[in-house]
Protein backbone atom coordinates (compact mmCIF):
# COMPACT_ATOMS: atom_id res chain seq x y z
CA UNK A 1 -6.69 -2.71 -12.91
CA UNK A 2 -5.11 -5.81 -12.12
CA UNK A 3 -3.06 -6.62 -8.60
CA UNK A 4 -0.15 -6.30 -11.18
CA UNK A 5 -1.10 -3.30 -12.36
CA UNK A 6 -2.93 -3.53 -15.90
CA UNK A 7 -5.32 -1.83 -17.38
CA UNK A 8 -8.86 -4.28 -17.58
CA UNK A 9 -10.49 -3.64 -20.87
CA UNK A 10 -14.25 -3.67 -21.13
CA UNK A 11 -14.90 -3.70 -17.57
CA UNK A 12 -18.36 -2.75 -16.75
CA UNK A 13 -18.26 -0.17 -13.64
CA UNK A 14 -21.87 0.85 -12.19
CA UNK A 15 -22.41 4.03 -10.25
CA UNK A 16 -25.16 3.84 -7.65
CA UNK A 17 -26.52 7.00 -6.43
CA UNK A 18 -28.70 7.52 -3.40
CA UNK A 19 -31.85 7.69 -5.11
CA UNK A 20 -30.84 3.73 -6.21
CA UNK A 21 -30.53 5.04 -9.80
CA UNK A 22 -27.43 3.22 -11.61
CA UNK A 23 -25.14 4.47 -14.92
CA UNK A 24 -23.02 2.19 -16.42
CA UNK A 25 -19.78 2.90 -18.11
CA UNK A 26 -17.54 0.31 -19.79
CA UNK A 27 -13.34 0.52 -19.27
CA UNK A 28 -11.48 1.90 -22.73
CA UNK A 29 -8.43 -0.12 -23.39
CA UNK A 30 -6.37 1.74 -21.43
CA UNK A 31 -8.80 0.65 -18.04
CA UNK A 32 -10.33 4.16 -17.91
CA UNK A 33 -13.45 4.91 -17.12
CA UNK A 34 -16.28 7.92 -17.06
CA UNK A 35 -19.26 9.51 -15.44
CA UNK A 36 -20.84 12.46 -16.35
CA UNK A 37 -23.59 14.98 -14.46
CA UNK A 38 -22.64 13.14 -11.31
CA UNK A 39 -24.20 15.47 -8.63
CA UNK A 40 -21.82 16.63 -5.84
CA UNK A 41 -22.18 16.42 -1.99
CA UNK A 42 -23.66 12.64 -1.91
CA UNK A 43 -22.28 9.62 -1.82
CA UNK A 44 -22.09 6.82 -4.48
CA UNK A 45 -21.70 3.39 -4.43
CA UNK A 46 -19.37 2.29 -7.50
CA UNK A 47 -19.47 -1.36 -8.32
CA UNK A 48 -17.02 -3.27 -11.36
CA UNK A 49 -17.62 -6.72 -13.27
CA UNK A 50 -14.93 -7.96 -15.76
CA UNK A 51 -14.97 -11.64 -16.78
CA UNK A 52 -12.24 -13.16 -14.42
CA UNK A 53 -12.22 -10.54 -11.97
CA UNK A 54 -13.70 -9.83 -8.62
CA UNK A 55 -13.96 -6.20 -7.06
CA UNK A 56 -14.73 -4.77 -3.90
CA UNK A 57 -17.64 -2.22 -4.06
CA UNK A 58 -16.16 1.16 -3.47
CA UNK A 59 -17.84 4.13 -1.16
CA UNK A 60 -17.69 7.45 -2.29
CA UNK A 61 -18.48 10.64 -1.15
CA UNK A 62 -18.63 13.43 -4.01
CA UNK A 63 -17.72 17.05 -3.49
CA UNK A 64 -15.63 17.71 -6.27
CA UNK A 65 -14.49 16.17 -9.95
CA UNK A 66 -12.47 13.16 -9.18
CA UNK A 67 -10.11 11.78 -11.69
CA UNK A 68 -7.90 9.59 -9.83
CA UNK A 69 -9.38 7.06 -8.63
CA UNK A 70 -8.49 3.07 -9.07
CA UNK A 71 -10.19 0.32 -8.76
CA UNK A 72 -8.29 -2.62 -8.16
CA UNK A 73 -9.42 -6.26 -9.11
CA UNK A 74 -9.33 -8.87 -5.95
CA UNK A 75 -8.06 -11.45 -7.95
């Protein structure tokens, strides 16, 4: 999402497990997002490119589904 909060469309979001392998998911229209047999109890980098944007690479620990999260461009 944008500071102001819309959705980014076609945003690429990597998810980098501890082994260093990476899935890729692209943003619907609506800015979500989705990963699928994501093992639990490890932690995850998730990293986002959209044309015009720049995000912060998130840290996450996995121990359950988790459907809320944001990611919020920089700029």
């Amino acid at each position: 999402m944008t500071l102001d909060g819309i959705a980014i469309r076609g945003a690429r979001v990597y998810l980098t497990g501890p082994d260093g392998q990476t899935k890729v998911s692209l943003t619907n229209p609506f800015g979500y997002f989705r990963f699928d047999d994501v093992a639990s109890g490890r932690s995850y980098v998730i990293s986002t490119n959209a044309k015009g944007h720049t995000f912060a690479p998130v840290f996450l620990n996995v121990n359950d589904n988790i459907d809320d999260l944001v990611i919020f461009a920089e700029q």
